[in-house]
C-alpha atoms as a PDB file:
ATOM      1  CA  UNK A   1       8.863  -8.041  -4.326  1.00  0.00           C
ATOM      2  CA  UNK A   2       6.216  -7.874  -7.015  1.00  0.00           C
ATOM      3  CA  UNK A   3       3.034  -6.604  -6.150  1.00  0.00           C
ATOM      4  CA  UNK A   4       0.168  -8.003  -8.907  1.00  0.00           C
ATOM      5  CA  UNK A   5      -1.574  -4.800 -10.497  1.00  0.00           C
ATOM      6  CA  UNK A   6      -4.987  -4.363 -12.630  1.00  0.00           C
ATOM      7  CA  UNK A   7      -5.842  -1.411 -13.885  1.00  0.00           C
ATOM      8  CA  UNK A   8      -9.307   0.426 -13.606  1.00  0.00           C
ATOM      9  CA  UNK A   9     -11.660   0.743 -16.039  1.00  0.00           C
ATOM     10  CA  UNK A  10     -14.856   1.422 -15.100  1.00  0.00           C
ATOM     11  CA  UNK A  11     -16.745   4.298 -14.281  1.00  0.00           C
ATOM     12  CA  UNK A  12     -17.950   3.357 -11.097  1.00  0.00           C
ATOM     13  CA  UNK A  13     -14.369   2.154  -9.733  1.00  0.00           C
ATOM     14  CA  UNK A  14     -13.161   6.330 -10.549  1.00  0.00           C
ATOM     15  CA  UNK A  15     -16.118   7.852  -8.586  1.00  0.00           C
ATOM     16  CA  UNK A  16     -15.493   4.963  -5.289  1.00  0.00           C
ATOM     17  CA  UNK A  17     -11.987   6.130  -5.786  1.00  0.00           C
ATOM     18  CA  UNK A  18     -12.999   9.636  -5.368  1.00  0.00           C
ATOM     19  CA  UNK A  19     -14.809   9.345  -2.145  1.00  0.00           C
ATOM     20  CA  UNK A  20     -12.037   8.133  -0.363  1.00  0.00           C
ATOM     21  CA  UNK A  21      -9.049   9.851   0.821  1.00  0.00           C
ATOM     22  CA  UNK A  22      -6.636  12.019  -1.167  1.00  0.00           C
ATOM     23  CA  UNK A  23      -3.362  13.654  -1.033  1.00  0.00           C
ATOM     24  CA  UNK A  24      -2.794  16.205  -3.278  1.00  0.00           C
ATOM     25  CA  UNK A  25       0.514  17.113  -4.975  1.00  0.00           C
ATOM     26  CA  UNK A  26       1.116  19.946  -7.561  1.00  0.00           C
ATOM     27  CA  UNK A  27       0.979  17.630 -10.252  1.00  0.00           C
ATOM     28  CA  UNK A  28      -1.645  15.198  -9.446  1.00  0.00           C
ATOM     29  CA  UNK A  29      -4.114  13.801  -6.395  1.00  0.00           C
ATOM     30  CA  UNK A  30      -3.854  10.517  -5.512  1.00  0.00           C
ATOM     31  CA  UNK A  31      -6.871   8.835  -4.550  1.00  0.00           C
ATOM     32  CA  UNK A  32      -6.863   5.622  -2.687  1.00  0.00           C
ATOM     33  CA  UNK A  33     -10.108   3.802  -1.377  1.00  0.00           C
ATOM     34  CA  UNK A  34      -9.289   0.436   0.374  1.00  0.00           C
ATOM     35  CA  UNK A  35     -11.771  -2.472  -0.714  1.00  0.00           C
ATOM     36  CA  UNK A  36     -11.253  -4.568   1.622  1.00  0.00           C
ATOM     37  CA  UNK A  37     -11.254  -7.422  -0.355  1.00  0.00           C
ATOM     38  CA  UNK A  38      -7.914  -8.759  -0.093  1.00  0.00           C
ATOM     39  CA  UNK A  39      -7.923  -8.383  -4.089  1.00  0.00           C
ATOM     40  CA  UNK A  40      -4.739  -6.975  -6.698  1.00  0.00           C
ATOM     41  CA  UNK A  41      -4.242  -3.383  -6.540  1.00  0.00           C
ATOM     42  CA  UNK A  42      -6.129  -1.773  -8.982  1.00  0.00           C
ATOM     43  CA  UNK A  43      -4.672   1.772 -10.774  1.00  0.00           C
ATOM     44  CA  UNK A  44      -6.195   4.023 -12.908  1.00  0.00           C
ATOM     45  CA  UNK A  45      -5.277   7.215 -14.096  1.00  0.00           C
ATOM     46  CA  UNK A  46      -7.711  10.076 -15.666  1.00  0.00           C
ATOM     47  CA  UNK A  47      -5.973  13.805 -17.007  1.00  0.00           C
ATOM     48  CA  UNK A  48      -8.769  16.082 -18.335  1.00  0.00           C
ATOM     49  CA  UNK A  49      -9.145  18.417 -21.039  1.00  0.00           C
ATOM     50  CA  UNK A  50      -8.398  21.575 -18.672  1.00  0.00           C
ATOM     51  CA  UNK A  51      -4.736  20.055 -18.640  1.00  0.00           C
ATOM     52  CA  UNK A  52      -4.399  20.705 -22.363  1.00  0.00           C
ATOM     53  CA  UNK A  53      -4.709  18.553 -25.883  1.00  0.00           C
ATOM     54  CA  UNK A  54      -4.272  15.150 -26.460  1.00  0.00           C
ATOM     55  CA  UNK A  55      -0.880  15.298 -26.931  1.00  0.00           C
ATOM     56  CA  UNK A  56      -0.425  17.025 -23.548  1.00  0.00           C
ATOM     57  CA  UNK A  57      -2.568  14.974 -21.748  1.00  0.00           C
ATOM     58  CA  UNK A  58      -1.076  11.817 -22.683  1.00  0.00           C
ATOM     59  CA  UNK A  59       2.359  12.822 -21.807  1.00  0.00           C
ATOM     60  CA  UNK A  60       1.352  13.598 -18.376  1.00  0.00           C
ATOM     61  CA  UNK A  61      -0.599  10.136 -18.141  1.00  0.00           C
ATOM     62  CA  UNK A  62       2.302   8.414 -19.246  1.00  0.00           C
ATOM     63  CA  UNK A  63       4.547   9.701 -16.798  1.00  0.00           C
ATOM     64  CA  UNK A  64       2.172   8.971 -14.016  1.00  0.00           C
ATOM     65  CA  UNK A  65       1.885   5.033 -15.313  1.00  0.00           C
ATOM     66  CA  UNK A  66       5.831   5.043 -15.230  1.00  0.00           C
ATOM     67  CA  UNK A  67       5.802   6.383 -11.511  1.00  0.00           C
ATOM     68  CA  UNK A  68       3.818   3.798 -10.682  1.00  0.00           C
ATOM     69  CA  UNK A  69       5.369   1.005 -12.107  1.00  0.00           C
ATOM     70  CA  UNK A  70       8.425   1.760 -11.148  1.00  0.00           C
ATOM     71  CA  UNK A  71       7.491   2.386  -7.534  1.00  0.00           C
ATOM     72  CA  UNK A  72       4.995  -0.773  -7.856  1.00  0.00           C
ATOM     73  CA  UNK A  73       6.619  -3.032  -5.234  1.00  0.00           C
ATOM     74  CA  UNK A  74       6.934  -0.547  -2.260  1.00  0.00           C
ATOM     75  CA  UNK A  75       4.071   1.169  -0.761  1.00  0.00           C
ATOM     76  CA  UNK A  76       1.287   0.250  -2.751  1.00  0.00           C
ATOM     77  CA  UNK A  77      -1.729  -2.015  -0.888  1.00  0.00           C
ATOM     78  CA  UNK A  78      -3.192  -4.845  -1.910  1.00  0.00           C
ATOM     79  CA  UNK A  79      -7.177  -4.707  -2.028  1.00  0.00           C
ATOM     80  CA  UNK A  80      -7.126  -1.270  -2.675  1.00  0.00           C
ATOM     81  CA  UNK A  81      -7.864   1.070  -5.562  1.00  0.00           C
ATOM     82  CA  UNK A  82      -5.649   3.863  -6.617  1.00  0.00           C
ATOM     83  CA  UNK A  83      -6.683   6.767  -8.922  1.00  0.00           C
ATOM     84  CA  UNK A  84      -4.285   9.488  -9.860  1.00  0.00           C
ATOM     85  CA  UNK A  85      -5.640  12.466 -11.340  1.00  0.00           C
ATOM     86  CA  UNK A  86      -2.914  14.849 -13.606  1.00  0.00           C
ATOM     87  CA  UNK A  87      -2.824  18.407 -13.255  1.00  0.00           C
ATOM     88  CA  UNK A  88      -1.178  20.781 -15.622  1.00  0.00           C
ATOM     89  CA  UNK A  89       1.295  21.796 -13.604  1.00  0.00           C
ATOM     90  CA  UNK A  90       3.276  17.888 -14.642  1.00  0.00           C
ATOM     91  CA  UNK A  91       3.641  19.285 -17.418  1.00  0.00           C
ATOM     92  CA  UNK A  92       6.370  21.892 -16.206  1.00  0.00           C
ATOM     93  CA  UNK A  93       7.814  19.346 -13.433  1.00  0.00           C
ATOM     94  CA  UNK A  94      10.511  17.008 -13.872  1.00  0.00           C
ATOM     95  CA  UNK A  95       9.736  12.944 -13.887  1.00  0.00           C
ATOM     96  CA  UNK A  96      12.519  12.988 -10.351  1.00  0.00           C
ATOM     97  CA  UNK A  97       9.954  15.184  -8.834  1.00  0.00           C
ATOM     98  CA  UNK A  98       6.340  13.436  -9.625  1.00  0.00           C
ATOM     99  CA  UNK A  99       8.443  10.680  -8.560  1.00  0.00           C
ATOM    100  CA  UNK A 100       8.961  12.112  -5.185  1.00  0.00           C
ATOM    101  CA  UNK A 101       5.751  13.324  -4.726  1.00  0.00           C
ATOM    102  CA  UNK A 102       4.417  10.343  -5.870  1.00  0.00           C
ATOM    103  CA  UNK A 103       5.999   9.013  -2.636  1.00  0.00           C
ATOM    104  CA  UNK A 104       5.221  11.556  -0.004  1.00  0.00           C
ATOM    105  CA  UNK A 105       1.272  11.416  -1.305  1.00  0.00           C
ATOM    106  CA  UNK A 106       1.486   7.441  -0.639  1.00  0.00           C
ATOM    107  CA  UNK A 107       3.019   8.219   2.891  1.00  0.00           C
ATOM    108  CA  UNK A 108       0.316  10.859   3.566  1.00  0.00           C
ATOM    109  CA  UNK A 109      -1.952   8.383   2.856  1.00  0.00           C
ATOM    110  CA  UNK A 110      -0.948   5.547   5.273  1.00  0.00           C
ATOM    111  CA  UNK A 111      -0.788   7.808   8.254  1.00  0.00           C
ATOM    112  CA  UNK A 112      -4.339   8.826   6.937  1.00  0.00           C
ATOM    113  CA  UNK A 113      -5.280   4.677   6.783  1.00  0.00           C
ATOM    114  CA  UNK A 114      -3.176   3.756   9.955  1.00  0.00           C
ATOM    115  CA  UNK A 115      -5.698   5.231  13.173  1.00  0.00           C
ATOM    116  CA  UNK A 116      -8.600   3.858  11.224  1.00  0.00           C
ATOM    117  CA  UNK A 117      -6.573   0.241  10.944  1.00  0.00           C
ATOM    118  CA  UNK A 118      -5.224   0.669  14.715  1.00  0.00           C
ATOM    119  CA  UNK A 119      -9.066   2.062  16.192  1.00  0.00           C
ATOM    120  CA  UNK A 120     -10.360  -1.861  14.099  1.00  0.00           C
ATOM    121  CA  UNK A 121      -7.148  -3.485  15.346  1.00  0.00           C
ATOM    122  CA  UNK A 122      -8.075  -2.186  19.546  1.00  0.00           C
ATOM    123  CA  UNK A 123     -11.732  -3.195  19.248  1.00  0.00           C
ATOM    124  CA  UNK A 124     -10.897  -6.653  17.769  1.00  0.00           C
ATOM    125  CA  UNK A 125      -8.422  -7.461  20.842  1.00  0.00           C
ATOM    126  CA  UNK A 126     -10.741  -6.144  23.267  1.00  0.00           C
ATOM    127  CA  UNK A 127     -13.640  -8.312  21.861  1.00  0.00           C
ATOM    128  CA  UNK A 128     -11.144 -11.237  21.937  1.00  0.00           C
ATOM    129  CA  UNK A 129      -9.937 -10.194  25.905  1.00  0.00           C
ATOM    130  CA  UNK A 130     -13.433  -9.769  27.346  1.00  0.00           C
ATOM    131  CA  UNK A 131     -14.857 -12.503  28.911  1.00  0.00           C
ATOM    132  CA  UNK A 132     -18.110 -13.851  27.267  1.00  0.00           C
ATOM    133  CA  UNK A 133     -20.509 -12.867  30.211  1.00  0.00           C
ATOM    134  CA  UNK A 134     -19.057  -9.230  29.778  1.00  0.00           C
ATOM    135  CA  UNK A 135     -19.794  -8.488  26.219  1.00  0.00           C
ATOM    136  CA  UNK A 136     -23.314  -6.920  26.779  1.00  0.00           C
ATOM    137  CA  UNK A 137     -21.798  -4.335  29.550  1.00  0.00           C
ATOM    138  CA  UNK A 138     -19.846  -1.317  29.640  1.00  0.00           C
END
């Protein structure tokens, strides 16, 4: 199953990114904000300068790009941006365990999403169960 991907680019995409909800690993935070739209995932990645130089930096980036390519087609949702933000401590970890993390932030994040999805999914059926005269009353 291949999931279509865009990455982000703008400013403004980051910071929506970072109001939503996160799950934090020891090498990075994963931000996810659902749009809503229905649109491509959308990925970006951002590794400051506290992390260390360029050459630092990068490395950690591209490791984080790798994880989530390779883990593209599983648990990532469509209409929904996804930021992940390197921290030093990738530097020192091993690509099997960003990978992992990678994985447990994801499911952190669903069971985070899913009572928000299931509170939408309950009033929807109990608008579409109520008879009309009844939808003014409680």
């Amino acid at each position: 199953m291949s999931v279509q991907m865009e990455r982000l680019k703008h400013r403004r995409d980051f910071l929506a990114a970072a109001a939503g909800a996160k799950a934090s690993t020891a090498g990075f935070v994963l931000q996810e904000r659902p749009r809503g739209d229905g649109g491509p995932t959308r990925v970006g990645f951002t590794v400051s300068k506290k992390v260390g130089g360029a050459v630092e930096r990068n490395r950690v980036r591209r490791q984080l790009r790798e994880i989530v390519r390779l883990s593209a087609g599983r648990n990532l949702h469509g209409g929904s941006d996804y930021v992940m933000v390197g921290r030093r401590a990738a530097l020192e970890m091993s690509f099997s365990r960003l990978a992992e993390d990678f994985a447990g932030a994801l499911s952190r994040l669903d069971r985070v999403r899913r009572p928000a999805d299931r509170a939408s999914d309950r009033a929807t059926a109990k608008a579409r169960l109520a008879p009309a005269g009844d939808q003014g009353s409680s």
